[in-house]
C-alpha atoms as a PDB file:
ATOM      1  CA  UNK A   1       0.000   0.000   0.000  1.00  0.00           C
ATOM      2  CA  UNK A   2       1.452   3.260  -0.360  1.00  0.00           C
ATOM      3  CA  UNK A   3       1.832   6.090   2.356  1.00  0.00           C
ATOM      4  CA  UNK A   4      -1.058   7.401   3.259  1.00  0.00           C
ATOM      5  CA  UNK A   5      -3.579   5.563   1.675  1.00  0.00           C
ATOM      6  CA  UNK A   6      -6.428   4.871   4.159  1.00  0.00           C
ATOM      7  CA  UNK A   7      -9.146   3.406   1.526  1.00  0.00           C
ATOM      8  CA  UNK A   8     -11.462   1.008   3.572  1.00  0.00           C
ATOM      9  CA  UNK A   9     -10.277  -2.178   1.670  1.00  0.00           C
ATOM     10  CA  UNK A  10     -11.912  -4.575   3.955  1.00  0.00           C
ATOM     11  CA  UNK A  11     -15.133  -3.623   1.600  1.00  0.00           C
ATOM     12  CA  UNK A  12     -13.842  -1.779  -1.547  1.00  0.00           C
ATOM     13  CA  UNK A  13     -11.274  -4.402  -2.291  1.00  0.00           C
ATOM     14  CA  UNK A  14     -12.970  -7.016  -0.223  1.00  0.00           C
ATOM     15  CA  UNK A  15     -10.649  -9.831  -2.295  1.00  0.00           C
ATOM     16  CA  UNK A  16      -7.191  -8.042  -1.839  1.00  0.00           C
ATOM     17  CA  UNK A  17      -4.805  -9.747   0.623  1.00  0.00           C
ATOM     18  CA  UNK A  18      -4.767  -6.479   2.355  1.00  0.00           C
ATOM     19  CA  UNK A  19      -8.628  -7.130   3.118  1.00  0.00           C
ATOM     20  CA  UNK A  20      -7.413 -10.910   4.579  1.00  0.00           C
ATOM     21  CA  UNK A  21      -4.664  -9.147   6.607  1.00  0.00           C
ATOM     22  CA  UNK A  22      -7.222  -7.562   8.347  1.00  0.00           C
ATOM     23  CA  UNK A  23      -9.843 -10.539   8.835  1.00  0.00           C
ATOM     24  CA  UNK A  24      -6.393 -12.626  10.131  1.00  0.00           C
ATOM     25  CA  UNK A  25      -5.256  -9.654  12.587  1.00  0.00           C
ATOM     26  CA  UNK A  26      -9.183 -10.031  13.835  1.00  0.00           C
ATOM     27  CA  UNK A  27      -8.867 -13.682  14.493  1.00  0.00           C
ATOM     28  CA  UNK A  28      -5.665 -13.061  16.244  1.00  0.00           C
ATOM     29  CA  UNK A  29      -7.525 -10.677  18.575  1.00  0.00           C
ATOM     30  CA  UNK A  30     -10.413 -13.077  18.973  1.00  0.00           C
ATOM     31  CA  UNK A  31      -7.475 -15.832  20.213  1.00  0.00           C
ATOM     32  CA  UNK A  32      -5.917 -13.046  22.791  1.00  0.00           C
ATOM     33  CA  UNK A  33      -8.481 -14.290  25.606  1.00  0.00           C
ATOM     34  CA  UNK A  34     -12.514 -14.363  26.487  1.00  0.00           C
ATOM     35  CA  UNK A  35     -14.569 -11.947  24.319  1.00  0.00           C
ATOM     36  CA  UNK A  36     -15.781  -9.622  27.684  1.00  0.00           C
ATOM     37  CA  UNK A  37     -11.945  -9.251  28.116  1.00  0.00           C
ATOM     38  CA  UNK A  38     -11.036  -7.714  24.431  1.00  0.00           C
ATOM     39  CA  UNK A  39     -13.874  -5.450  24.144  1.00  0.00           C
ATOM     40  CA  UNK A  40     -12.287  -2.130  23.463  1.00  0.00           C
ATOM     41  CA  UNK A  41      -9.007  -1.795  21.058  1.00  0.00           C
ATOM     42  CA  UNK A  42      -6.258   0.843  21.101  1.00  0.00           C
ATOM     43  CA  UNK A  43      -4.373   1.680  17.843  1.00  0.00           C
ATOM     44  CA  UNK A  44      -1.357   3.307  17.874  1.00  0.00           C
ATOM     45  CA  UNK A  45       2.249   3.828  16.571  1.00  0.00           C
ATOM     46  CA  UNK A  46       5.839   5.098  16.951  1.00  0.00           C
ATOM     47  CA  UNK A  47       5.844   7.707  14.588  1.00  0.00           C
ATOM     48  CA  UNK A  48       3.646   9.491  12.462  1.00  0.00           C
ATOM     49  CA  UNK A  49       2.456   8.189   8.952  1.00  0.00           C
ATOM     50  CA  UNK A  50       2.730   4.659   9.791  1.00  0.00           C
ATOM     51  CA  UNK A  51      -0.371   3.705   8.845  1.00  0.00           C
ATOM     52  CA  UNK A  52      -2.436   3.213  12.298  1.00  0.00           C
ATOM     53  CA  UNK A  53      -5.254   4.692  10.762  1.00  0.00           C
ATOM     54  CA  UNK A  54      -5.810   2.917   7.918  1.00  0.00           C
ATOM     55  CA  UNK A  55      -5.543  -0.025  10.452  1.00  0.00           C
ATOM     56  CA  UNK A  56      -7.670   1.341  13.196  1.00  0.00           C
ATOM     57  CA  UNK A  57     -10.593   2.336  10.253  1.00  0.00           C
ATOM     58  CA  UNK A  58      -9.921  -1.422   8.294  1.00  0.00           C
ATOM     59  CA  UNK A  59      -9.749  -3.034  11.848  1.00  0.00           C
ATOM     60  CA  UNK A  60     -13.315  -1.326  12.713  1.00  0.00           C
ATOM     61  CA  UNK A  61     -15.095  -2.095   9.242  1.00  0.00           C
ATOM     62  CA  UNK A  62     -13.817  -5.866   9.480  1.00  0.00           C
ATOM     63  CA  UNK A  63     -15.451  -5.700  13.174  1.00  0.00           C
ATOM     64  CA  UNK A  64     -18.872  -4.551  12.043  1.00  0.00           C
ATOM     65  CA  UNK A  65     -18.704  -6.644   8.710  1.00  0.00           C
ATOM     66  CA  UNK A  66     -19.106 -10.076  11.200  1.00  0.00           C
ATOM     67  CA  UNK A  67     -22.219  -8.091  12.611  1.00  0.00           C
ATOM     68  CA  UNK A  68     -20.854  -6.496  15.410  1.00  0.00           C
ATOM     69  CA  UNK A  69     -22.039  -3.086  16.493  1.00  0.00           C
ATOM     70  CA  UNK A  70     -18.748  -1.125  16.665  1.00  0.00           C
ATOM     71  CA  UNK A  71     -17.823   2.304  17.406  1.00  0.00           C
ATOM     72  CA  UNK A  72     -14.634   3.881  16.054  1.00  0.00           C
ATOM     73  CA  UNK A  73     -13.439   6.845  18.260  1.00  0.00           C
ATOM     74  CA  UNK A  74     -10.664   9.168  16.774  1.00  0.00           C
ATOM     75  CA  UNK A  75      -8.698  10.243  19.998  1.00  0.00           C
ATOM     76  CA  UNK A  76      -5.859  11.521  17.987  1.00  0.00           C
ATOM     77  CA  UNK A  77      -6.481  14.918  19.137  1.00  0.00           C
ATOM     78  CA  UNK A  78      -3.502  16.832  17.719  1.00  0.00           C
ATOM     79  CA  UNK A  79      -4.663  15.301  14.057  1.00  0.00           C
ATOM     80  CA  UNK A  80      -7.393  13.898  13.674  1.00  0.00           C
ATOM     81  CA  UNK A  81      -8.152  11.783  10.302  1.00  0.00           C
ATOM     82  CA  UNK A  82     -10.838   9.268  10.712  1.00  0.00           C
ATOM     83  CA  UNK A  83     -13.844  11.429   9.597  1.00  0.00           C
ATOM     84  CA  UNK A  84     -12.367  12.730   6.696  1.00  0.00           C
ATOM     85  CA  UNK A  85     -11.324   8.984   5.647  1.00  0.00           C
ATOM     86  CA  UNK A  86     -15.005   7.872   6.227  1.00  0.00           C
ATOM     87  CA  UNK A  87     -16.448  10.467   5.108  1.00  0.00           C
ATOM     88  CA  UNK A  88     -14.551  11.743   2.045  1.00  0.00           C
ATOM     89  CA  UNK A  89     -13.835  15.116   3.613  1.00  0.00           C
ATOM     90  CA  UNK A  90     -13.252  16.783   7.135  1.00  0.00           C
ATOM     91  CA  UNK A  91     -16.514  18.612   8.356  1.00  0.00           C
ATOM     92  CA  UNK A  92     -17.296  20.769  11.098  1.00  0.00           C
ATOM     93  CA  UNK A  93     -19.290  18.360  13.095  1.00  0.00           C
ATOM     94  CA  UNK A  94     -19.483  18.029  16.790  1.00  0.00           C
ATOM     95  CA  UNK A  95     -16.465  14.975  18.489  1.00  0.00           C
ATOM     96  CA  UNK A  96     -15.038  13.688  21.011  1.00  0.00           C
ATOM     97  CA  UNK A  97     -13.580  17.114  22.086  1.00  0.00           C
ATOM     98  CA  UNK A  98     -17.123  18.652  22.304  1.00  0.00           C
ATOM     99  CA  UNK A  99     -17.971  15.749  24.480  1.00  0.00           C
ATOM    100  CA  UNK A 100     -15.099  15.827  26.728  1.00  0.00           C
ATOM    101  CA  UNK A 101     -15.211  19.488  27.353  1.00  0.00           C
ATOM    102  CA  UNK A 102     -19.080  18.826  28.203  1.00  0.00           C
ATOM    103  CA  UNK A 103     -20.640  20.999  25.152  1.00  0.00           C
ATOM    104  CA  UNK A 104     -22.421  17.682  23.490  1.00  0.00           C
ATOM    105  CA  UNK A 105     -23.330  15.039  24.954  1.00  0.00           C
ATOM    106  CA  UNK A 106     -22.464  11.172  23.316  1.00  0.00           C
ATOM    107  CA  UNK A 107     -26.032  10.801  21.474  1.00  0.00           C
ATOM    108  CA  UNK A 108     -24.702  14.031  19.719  1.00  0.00           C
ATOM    109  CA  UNK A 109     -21.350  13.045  18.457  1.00  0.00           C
ATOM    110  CA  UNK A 110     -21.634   9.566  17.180  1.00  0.00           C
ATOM    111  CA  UNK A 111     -22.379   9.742  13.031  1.00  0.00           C
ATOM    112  CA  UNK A 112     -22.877   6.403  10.963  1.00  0.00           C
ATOM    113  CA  UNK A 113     -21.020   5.003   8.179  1.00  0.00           C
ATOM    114  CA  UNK A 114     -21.870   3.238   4.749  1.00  0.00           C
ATOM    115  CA  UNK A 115     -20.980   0.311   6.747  1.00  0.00           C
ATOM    116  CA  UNK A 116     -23.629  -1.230   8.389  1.00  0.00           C
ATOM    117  CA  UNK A 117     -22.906  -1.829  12.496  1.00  0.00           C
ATOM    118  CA  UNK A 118     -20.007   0.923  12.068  1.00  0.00           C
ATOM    119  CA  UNK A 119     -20.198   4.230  13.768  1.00  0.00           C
ATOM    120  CA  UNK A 120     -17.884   6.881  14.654  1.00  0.00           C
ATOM    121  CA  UNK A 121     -16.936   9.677  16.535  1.00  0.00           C
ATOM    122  CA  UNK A 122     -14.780  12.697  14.898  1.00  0.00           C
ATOM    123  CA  UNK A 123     -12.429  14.758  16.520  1.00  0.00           C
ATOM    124  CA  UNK A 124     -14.460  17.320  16.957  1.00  0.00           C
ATOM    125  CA  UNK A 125     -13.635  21.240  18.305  1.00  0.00           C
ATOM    126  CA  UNK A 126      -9.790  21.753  17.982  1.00  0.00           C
ATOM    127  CA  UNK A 127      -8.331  21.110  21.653  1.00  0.00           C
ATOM    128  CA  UNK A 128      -6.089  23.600  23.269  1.00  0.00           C
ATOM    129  CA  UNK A 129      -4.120  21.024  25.723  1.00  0.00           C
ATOM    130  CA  UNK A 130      -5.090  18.204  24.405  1.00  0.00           C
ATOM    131  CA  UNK A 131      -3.382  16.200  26.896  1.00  0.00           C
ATOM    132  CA  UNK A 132      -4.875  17.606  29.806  1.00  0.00           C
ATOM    133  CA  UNK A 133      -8.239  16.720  28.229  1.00  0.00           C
ATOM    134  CA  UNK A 134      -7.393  13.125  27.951  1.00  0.00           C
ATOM    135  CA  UNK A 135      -5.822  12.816  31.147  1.00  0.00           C
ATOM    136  CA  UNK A 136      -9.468  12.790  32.665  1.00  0.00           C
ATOM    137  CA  UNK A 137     -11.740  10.427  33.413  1.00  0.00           C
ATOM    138  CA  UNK A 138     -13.636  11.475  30.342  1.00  0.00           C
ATOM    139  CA  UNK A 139     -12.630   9.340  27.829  1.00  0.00           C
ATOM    140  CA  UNK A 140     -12.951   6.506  29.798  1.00  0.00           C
ATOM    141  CA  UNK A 141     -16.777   7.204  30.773  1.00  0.00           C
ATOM    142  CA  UNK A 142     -17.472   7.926  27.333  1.00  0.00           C
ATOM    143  CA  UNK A 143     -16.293   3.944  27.012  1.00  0.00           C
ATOM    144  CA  UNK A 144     -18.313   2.653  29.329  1.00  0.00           C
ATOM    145  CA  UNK A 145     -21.358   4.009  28.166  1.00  0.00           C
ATOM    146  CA  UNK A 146     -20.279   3.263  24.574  1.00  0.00           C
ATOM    147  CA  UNK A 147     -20.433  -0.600  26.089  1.00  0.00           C
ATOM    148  CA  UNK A 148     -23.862  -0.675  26.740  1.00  0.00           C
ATOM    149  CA  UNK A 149     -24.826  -0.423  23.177  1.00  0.00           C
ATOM    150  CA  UNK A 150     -21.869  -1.195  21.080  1.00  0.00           C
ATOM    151  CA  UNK A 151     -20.032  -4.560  20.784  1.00  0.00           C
ATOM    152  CA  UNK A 152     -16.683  -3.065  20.232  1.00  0.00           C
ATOM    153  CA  UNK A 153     -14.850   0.023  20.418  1.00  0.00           C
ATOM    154  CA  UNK A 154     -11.926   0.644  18.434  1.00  0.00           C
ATOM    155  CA  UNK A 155      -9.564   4.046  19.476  1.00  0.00           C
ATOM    156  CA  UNK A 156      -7.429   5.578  16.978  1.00  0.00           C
ATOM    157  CA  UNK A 157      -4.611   7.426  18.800  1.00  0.00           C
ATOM    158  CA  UNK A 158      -1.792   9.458  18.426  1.00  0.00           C
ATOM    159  CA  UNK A 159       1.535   8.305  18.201  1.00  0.00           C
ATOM    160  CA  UNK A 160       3.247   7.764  21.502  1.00  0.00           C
ATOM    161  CA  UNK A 161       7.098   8.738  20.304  1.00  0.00           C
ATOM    162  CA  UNK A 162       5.641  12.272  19.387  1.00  0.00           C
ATOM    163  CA  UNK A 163       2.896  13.140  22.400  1.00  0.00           C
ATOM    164  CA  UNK A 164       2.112  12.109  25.750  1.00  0.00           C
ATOM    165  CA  UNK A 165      -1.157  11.185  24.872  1.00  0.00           C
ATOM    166  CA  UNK A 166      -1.527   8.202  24.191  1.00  0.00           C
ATOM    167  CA  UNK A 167      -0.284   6.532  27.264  1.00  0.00           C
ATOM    168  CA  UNK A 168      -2.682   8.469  29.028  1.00  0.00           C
ATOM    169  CA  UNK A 169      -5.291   6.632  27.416  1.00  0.00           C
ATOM    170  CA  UNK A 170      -3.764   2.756  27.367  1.00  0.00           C
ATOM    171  CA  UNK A 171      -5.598   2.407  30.742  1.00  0.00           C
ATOM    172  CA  UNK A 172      -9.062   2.448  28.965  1.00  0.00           C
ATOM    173  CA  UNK A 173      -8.066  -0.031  26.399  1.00  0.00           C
ATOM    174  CA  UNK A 174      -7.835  -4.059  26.585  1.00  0.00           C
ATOM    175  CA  UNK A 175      -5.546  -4.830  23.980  1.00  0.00           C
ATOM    176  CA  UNK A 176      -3.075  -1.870  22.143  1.00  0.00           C
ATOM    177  CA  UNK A 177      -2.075  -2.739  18.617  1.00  0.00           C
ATOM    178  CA  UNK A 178       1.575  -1.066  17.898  1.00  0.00           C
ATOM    179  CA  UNK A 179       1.367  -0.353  14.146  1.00  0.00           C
ATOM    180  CA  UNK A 180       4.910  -0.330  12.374  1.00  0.00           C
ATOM    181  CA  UNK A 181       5.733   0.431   9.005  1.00  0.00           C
ATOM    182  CA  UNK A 182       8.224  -1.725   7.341  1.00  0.00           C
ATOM    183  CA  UNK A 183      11.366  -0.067   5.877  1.00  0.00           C
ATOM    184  CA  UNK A 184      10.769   3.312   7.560  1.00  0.00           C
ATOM    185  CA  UNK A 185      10.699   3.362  11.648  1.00  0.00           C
ATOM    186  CA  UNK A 186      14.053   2.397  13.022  1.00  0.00           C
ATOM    187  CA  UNK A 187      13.994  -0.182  15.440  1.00  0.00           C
ATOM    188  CA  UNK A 188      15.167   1.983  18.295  1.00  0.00           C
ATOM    189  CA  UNK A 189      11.857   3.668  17.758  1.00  0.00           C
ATOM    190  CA  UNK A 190       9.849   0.697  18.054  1.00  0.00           C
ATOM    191  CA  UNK A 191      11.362  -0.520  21.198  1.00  0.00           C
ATOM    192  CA  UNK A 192      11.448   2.728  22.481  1.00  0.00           C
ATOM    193  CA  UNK A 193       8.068   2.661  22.213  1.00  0.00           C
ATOM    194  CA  UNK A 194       7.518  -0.543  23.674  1.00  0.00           C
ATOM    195  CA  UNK A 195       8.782   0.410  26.939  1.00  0.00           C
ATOM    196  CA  UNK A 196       6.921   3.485  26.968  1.00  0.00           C
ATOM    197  CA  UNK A 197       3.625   1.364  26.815  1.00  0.00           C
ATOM    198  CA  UNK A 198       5.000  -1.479  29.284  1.00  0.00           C
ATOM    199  CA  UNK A 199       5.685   1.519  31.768  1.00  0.00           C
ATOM    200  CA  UNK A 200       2.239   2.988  31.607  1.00  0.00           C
ATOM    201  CA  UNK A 201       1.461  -0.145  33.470  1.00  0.00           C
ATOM    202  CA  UNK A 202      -1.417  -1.545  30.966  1.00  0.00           C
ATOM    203  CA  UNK A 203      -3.006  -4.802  30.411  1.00  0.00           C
ATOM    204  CA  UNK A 204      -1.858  -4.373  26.533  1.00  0.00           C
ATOM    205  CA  UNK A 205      -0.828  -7.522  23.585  1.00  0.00           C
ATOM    206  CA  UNK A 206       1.624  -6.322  20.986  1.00  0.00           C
ATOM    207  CA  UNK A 207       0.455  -7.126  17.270  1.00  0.00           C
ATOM    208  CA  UNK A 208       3.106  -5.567  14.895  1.00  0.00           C
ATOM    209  CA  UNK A 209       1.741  -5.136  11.604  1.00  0.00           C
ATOM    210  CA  UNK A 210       3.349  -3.829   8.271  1.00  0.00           C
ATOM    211  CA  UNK A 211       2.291  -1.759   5.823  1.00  0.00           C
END
C-alpha cells in the first residue's frame, strides 16, 4: 500500500490480501483471551504516517462486517483523520472534544457510516491542551457508556514517540495494537516505544503489523 492511503479495503477491495490481513489480525484478537476481556481496542504507533489509521478504520469495518455493532473513536487529538477517511472530507461536526469538554453530549457526536454496524466519533472542536483533556476520566466514561450499546470500540490514537497522549489513554483499552511500518521506523523507535507502553502499566498484547 502506499503512504497514506487509508481506503477502507476490507469492503472496496474485499478480495485483496490487504482485506485478509485484516480478517487474520481479527482472528488473532479473537485468540488473545474471552470476548468480555477484548472489548475495546487501542491503535497506535511510533511515529507518524505509519499507517495506524488505515488499520484502526480497516480493523473497525472488518469488526462490524461479522455483525458487530462497533464504534470507532478518533482520539488523535492533535490530528485527527478518521472522519475525513469515512467520510470523504473533514466537516465541522461536533467529536469527542465537544464531548469531553461537556458541550455535546455522546447521542450528539456519534455519526454512521456506509458500513452497516459501524459508527464513529470525529475529533471534533480543535483542543487547546489536548493532553490535559485526555488525562481525565472522560474518555474513559465515554467507554463505558459506549459498552452498553456497542459490541466493540476501536480508538485511533496518536503516536506515543511524538505526544504524551496516548499513554494516558492505554488504561481504557484491553488490547493496544503497535502499528509499524516496514522499511521506515528504526527499530530503536519501536522498542522505544515498547517500553513506553509497558511503563504505563497496561493490560496491553503487541500485534506488529506492516504496511
Amino acid at each position: 500500500l502506499k503512504n497514506g492511503d487509508t481506503r477502507l479495503v476490507v469492503s472496496e477491495d474485499a478480495g485483496s490480501e490487504a482485506a485478509e490481513a485484516f480478517r487474520t489480525l481479527r482472528t488473532s484478537f479473537a485468540m488473545l483471551g474471552r470476548t468480555e476481556e477484548r472489548r475495546v481496542f487501542l491503535f497506535t504507533s511510533a511515529m507518524p504516517a505509519e499507517g495506524k489509521t488505515f488499520c484502526s478504520i480497516n480493523y473497525a469495518a472488518s469488526l462490524a462486517q461479522l455483525g458487530r455493532k462497533t464504534l470507532l473513536i478518533d482520539a488523535d487529538l492533535r490530528k485527527p483523520a478518521v472522519e475525513a477517511n469515512l467520510m470523504g472530507q473533514r466537516n465541522s461536526s461536533a467529536g469527542i472534544t465537544d464531548y469531553l469538554t461537556g458541550q455535546k453530549k455522546l447521542d450528539q457526536v456519534i455519526q454512521p457510516t456506509k458500513i452497516p454496524n459501524l459508527f464513529f466519533i470525529s475529533g471534533g472542536s480543535s483542543a487547546a491542551n489536548p493532553a490535559e483533556l485526555l488525562a481525565q476520566d472522560g474518555l474513559a466514561t465515554l467507554i463505558q457508556i459506549a459498552l452498553q450499546d456497542y459490541d466493540r470500540v476501536v480508538i485511533d490514537s496518536a503516536p506515543i514517540n511524538a505526544v504524551s497522549d496516548t499513554l494516558l489513554m492505554c488504561k481504557s483499552a484491553q488490547t493496544v495494537c503497535l502499528v509499524v511500518r516496514a522499511s521506515y521506523t528504526s527499530s530503536r523507535y519501536v522498542f522505544r516505544c515498547v517500553q513506553l507502553l509497558q511503563s504505563a502499566d497496561s493490560d496491553w498484547h503487541r500485534v506488529i503489523k506492516h504496511y
